[in-house]
Protein backbone atom coordinates (compact mmCIF):
# COMPACT_ATOMS: atom_id res chain seq x y z
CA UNK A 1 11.55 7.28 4.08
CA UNK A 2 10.51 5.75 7.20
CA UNK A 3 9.26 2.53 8.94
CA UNK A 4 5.99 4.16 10.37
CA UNK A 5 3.39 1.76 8.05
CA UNK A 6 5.46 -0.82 9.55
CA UNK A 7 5.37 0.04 12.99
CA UNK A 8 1.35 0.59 12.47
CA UNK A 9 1.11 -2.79 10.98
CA UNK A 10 2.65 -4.19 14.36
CA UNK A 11 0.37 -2.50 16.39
CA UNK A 12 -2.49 -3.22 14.65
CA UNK A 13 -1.29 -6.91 15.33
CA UNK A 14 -0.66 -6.46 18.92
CA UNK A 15 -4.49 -5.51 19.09
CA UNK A 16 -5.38 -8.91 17.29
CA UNK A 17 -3.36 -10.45 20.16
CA UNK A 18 -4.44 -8.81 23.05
CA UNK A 19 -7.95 -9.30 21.81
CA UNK A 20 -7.20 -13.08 21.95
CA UNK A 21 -7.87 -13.56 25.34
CA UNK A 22 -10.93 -12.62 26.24
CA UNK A 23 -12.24 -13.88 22.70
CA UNK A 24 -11.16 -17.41 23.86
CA UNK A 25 -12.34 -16.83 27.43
CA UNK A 26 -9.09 -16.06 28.96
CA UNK A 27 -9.85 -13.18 31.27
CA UNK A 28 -8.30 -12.69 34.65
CA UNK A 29 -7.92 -9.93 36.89
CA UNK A 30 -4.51 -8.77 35.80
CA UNK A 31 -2.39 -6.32 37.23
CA UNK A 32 -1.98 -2.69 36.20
CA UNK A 33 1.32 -3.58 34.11
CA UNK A 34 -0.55 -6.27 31.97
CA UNK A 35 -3.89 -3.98 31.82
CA UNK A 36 -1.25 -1.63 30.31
CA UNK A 37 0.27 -3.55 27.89
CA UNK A 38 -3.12 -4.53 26.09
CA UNK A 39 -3.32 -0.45 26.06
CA UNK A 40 -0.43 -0.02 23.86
CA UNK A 41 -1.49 -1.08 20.14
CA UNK A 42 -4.19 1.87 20.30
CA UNK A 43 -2.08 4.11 21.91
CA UNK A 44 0.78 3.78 19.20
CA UNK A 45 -1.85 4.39 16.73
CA UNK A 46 -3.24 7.69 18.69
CA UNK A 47 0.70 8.74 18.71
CA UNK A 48 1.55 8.31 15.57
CA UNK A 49 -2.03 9.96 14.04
CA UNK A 50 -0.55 13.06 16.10
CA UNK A 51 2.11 13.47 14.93
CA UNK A 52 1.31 13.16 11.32
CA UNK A 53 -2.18 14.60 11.27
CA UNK A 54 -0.89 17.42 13.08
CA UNK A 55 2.24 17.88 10.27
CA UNK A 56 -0.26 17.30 7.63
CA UNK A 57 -2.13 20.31 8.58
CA UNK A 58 0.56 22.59 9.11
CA UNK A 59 1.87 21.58 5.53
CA UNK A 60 -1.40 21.82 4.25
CA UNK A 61 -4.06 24.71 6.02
CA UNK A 62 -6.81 24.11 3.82
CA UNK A 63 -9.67 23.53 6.09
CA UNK A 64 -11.45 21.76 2.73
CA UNK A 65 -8.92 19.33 1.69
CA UNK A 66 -7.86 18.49 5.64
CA UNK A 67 -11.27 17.01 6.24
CA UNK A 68 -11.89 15.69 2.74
CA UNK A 69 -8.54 13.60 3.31
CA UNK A 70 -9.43 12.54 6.83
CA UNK A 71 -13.00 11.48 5.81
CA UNK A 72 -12.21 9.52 2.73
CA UNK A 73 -9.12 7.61 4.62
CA UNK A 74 -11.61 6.73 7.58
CA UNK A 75 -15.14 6.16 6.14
CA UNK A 76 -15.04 4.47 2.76
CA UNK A 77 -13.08 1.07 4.26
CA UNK A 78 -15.21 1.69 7.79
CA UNK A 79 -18.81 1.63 6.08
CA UNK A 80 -17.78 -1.48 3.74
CA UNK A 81 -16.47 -3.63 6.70
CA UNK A 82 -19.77 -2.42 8.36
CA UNK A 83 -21.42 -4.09 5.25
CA UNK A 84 -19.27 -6.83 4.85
CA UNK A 85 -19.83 -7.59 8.23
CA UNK A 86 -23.69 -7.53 8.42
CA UNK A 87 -24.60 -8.97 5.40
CA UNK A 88 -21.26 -11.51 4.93
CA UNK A 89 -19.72 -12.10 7.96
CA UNK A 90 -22.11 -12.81 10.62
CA UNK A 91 -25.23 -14.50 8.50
CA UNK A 92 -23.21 -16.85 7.15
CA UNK A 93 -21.00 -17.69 10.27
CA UNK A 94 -24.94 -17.87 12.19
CA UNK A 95 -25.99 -19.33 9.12
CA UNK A 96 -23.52 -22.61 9.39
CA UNK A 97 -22.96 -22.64 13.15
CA UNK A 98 -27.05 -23.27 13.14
CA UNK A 99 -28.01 -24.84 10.36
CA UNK A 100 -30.34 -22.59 9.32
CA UNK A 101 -30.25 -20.82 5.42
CA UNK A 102 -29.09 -17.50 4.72
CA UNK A 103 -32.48 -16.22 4.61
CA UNK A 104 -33.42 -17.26 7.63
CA UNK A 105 -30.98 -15.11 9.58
CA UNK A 106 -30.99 -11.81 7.76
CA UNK A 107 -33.31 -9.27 9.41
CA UNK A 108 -33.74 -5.59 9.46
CA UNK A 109 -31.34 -6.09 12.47
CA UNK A 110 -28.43 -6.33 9.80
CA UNK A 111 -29.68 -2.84 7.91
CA UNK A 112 -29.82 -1.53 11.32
CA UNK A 113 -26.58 -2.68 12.46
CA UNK A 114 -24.79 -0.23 9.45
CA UNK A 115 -26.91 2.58 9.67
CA UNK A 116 -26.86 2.65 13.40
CA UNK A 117 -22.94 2.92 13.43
CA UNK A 118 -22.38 4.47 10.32
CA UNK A 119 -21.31 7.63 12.07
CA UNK A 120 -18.68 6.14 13.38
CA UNK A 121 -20.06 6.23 16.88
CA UNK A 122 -21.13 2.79 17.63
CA UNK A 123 -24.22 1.70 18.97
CA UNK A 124 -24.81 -1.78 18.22
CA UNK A 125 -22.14 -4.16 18.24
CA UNK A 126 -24.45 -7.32 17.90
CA UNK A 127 -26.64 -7.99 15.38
CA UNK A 128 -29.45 -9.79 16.18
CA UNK A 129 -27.90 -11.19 19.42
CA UNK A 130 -25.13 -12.70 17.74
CA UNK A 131 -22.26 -13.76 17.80
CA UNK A 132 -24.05 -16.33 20.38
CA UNK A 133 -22.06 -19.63 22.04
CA UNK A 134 -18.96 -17.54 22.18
CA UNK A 135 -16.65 -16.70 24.90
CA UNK A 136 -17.50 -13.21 24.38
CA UNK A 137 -20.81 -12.87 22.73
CA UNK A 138 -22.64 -9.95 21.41
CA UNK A 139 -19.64 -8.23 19.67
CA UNK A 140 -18.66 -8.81 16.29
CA UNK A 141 -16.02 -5.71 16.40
CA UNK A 142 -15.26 -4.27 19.50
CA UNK A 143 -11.85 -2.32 17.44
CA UNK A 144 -13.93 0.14 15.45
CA UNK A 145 -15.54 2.42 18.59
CA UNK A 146 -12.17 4.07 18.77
CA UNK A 147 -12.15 5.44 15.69
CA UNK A 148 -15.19 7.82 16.73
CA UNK A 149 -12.64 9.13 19.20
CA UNK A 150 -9.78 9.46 16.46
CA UNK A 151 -12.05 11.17 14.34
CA UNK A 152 -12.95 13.91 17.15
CA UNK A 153 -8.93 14.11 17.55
CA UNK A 154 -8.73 15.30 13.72
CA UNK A 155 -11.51 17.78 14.24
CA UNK A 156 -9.99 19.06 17.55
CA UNK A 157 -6.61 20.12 14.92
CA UNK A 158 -8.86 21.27 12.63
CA UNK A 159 -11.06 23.63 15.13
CA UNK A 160 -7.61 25.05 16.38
CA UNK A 161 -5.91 25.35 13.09
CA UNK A 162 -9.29 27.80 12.07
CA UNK A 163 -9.27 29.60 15.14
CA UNK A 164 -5.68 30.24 14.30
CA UNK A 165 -4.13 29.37 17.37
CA UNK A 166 -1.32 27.62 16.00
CA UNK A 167 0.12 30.94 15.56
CA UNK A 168 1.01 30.88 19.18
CA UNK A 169 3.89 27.94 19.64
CA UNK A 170 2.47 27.46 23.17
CA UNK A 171 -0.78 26.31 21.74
CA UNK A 172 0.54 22.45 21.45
CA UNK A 173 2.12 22.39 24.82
CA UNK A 174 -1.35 23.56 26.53
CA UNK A 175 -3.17 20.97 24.93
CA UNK A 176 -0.85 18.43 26.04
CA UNK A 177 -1.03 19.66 29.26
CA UNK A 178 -4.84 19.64 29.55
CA UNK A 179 -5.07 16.41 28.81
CA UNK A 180 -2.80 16.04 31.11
CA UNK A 181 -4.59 17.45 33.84
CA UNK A 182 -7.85 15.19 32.26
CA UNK A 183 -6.02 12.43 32.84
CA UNK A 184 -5.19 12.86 36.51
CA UNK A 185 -8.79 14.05 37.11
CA UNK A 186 -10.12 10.94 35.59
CA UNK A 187 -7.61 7.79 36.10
CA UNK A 188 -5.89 9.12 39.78
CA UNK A 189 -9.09 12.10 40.60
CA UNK A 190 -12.67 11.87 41.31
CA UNK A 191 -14.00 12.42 37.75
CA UNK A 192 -15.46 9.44 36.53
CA UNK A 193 -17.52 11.35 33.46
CA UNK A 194 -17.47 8.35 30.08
CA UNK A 195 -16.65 11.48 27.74
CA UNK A 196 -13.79 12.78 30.44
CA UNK A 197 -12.33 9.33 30.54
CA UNK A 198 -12.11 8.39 26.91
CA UNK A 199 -11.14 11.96 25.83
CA UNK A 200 -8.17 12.41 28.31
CA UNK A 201 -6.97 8.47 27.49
CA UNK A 202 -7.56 9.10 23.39
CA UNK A 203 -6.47 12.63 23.93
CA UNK A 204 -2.97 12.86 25.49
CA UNK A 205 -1.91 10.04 23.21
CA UNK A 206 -2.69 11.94 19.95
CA UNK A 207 -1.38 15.44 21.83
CA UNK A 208 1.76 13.47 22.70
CA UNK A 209 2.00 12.77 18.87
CA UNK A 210 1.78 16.30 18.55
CA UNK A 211 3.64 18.13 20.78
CA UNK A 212 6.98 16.03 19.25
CA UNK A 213 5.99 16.69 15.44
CA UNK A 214 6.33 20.84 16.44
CA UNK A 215 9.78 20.05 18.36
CA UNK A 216 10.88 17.39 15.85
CA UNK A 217 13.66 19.14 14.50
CA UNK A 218 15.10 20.02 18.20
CA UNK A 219 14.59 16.15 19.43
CA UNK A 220 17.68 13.78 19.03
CA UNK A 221 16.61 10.46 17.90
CA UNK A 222 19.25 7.44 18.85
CA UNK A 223 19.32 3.79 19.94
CA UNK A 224 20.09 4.77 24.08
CA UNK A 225 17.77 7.10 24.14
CA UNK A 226 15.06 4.49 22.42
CA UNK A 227 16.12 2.16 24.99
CA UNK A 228 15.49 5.03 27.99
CA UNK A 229 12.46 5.10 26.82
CA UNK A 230 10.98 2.23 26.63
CA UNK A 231 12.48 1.26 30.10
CA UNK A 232 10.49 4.58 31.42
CA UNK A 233 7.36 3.09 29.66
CA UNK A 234 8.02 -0.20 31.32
CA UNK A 235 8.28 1.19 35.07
CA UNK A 236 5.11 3.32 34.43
CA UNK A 237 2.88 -0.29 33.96
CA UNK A 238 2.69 -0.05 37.64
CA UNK A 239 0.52 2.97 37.89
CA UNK A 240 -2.69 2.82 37.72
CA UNK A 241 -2.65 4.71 34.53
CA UNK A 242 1.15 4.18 32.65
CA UNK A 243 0.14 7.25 30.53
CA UNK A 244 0.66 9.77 33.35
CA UNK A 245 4.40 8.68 32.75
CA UNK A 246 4.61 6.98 30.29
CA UNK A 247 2.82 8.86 27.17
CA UNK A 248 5.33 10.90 26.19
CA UNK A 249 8.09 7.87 26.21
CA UNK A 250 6.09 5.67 24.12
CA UNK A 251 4.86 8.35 21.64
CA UNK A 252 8.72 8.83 21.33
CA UNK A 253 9.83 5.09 20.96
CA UNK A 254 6.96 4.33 18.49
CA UNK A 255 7.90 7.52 16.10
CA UNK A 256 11.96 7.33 16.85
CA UNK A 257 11.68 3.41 15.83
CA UNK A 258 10.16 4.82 13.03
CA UNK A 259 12.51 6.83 11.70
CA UNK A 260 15.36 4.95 12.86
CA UNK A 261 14.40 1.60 11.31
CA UNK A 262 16.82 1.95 7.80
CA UNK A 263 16.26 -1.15 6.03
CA UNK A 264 14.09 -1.06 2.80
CA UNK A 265 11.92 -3.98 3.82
CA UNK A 266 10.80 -2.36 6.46
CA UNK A 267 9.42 0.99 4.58
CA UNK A 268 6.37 -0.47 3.42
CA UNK A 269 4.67 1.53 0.51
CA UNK A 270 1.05 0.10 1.18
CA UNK A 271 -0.50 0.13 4.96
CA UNK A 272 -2.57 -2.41 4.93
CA UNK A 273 -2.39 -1.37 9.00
CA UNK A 274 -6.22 -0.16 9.15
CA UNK A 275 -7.49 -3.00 7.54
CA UNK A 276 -6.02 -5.68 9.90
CA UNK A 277 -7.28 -3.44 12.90
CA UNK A 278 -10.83 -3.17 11.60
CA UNK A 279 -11.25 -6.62 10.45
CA UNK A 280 -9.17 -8.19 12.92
CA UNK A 281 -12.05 -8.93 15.51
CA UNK A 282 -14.49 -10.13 13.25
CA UNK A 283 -12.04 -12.68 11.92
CA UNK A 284 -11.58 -14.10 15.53
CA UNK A 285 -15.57 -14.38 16.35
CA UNK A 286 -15.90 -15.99 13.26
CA UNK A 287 -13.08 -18.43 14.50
CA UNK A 288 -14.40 -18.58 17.90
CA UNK A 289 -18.44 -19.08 16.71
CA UNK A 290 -16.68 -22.67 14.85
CA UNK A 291 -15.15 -23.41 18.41
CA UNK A 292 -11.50 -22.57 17.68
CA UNK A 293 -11.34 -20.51 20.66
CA UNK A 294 -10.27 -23.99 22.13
CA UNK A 295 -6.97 -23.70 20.54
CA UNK A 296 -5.47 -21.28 22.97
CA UNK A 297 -4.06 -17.63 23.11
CA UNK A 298 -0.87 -18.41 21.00
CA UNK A 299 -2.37 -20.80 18.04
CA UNK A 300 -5.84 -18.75 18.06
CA UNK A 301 -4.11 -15.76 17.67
CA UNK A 302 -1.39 -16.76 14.63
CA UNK A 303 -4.59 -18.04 12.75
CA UNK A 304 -6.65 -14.38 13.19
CA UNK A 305 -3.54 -12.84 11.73
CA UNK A 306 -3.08 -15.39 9.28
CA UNK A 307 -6.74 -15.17 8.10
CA UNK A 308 -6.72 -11.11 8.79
CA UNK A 309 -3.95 -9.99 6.70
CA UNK A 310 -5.74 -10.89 3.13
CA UNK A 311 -8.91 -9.22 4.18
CA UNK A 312 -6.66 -5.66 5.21
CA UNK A 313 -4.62 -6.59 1.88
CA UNK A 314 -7.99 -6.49 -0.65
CA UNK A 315 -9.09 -3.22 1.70
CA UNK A 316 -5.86 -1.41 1.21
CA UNK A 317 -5.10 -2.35 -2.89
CA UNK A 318 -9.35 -2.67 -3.58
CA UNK A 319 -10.49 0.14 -2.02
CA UNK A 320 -8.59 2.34 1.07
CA UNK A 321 -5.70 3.67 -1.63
CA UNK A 322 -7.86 4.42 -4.58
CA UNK A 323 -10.53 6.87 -1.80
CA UNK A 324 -7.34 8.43 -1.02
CA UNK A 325 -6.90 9.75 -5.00
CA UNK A 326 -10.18 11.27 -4.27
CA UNK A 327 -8.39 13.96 -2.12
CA UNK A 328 -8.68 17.22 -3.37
CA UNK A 329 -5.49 18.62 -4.92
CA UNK A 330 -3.27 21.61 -3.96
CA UNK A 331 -3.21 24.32 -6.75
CA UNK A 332 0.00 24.81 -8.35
CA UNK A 333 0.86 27.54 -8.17
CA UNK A 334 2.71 29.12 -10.97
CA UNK A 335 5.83 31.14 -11.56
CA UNK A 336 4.54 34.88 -13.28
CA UNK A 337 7.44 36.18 -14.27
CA UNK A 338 7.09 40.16 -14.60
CA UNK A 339 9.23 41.66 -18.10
CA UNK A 340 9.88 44.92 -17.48
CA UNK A 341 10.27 46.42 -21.18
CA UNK A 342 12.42 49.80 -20.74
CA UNK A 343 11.38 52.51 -24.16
């Protein structure tokens, strides 16, 4: 009973938005505070996968059906947008945009372009070159190399929760606080390692999510204190890094806005959240590759939304909840009741 699949649905828009610039060719060199705010869809997401990936484990320590659950709400909807995307999406946008037939523009560069990413880790975000005559060519979906990172965040929980070191209530705050160290080494220190970088950013966000799912029941939750928050995530945009501040306040405004959200419209029963973040770029290069990058920030990004949601909608009904039935079941276990017959 709780607003989180909206919240997630927001965010996942916020990316589409923030996406919108540099997909119509409005970069500029902003300031840390705006290079911030395009930082915060993701980050939500990181958050709030804490917090419940972290509860769903300690509900549920079952090494088996943790990682059967993760995989199958990650990689069935992941490898079809892969396919949709090489054999769909981009030959028939090239297809149109240069006049050429279907045929002509599928290669073994479309096969390669699912198998070489298939592992979430992404290799190739063009295929074949294209998207070409774009403001931002080469990329067909620049979303999907974070979840790689999100994935390696489920099987960090998992590698503690088997070396049983949730036992020790310390556990959470130490991870918090080493990638909270990470991040000072890497955004204010001399470390400028890829894997350092991307695992103390991805890292304190989802630890952040944790660390308030094992205090939950100690943290008040209430409009001022929302408010507090988000004004400390504001004032840490000016840092090079907002997280160094500002993690811990935004993990708490995106899960206390959550739970304090009450009306039933906004306690959505289907999130339809990972679809509109995975097909959400692809959408806009398809706009973009027809020149509608010309429209502008605010009108290019209501269309991607617009044309987004029903893609994330057919994902979520056709697909992304019927994987998640394939999750293996807890036993019931039943009541033996013992008679003890006295003669």
């Amino acid at each position: 009973m709780n607003a989180l699949n909206f919240i997630r649905l927001m965010l996942a828009v916020s990316v589409i938005v923030w996406h919108s610039f540099p997909l119509t060719g409005n970069t500029v060199d902003w300031p840390p505070a705006h290079q911030a705010l395009s930082l915060l869809g993701v980050d939500g997401f990181f958050a709030i996968s804490g917090f419940l990936i972290y509860g769903s484990w300690k509900r549920n320590p079952s090494w088996w059906r943790y990682l059967a659950a993760r995989a199958l709400r990650i990689f069935p909807a992941f490898w079809v947008c892969l396919i949709l995307t090489a054999f769909v999406i981009a030959p028939i946008t090239t297809a149109l945009v240069t006049g050429r037939t279907y045929l002509d523009v599928i290669s073994l560069d479309n096969l390669r372009y699912v198998l070489q990413n298939a592992a979430l880790r992404i290799f190739d975000h063009s295929i074949g070159g294209t998207p070409l005559n774009v403001p931002y060519p080469g990329y067909w979906n620049g979303s999907l190399w974070t979840l790689f990172w999100e994935f390696l965040c489920y099987l960090g929980v998992l590698a503690a929760g088997l070396l049983a070191l949730y036992r020790f209530r310390a556990t959470v705050p130490i991870i918090f606080g080493l990638t909270f160290i990470g991040l000072l080494a890497t955004a204010y220190g001399p470390v400028e390692n890829y894997w350092a970088v991307q695992g103390s950013r991805f890292g304190i966000m989802f630890a952040a999510g944790m660390l308030i799912e094992q205090y939950a029941h100690r943290i008040p939750v209430s409009w001022p204190l929302l408010g507090a928050a988000a004004a400390v995530t504001a004032a840490s945009m000016v840092l090079p890094d907002y997280r160094a501040i500002g993690a811990l306040p935004w993990a708490y405004l995106m899960l206390g806005l959550g739970a304090m959200l009450k009306h039933p419209r906004l306690r959505f029963e289907n999130d339809i959240s990972y679809g509109v973040y995975i097909y959400g770029m692809p959408v806009q290069q398809v706009l973009a590759s027809f020149g509608l990058a010309a429209l502008g920030v605010p009108l290019f990004s209501v269309l991607s939304i617009l044309l987004t949601l029903p893609l994330a909608a057919a994902s979520w009904f056709l697909l992304e909840r019927h994987a998640m039935k394939l999750r293996p079941k807890r036993r019931a276990q039943r009541n033996v009741q013992t008679e003890v017959v006295a003669g």
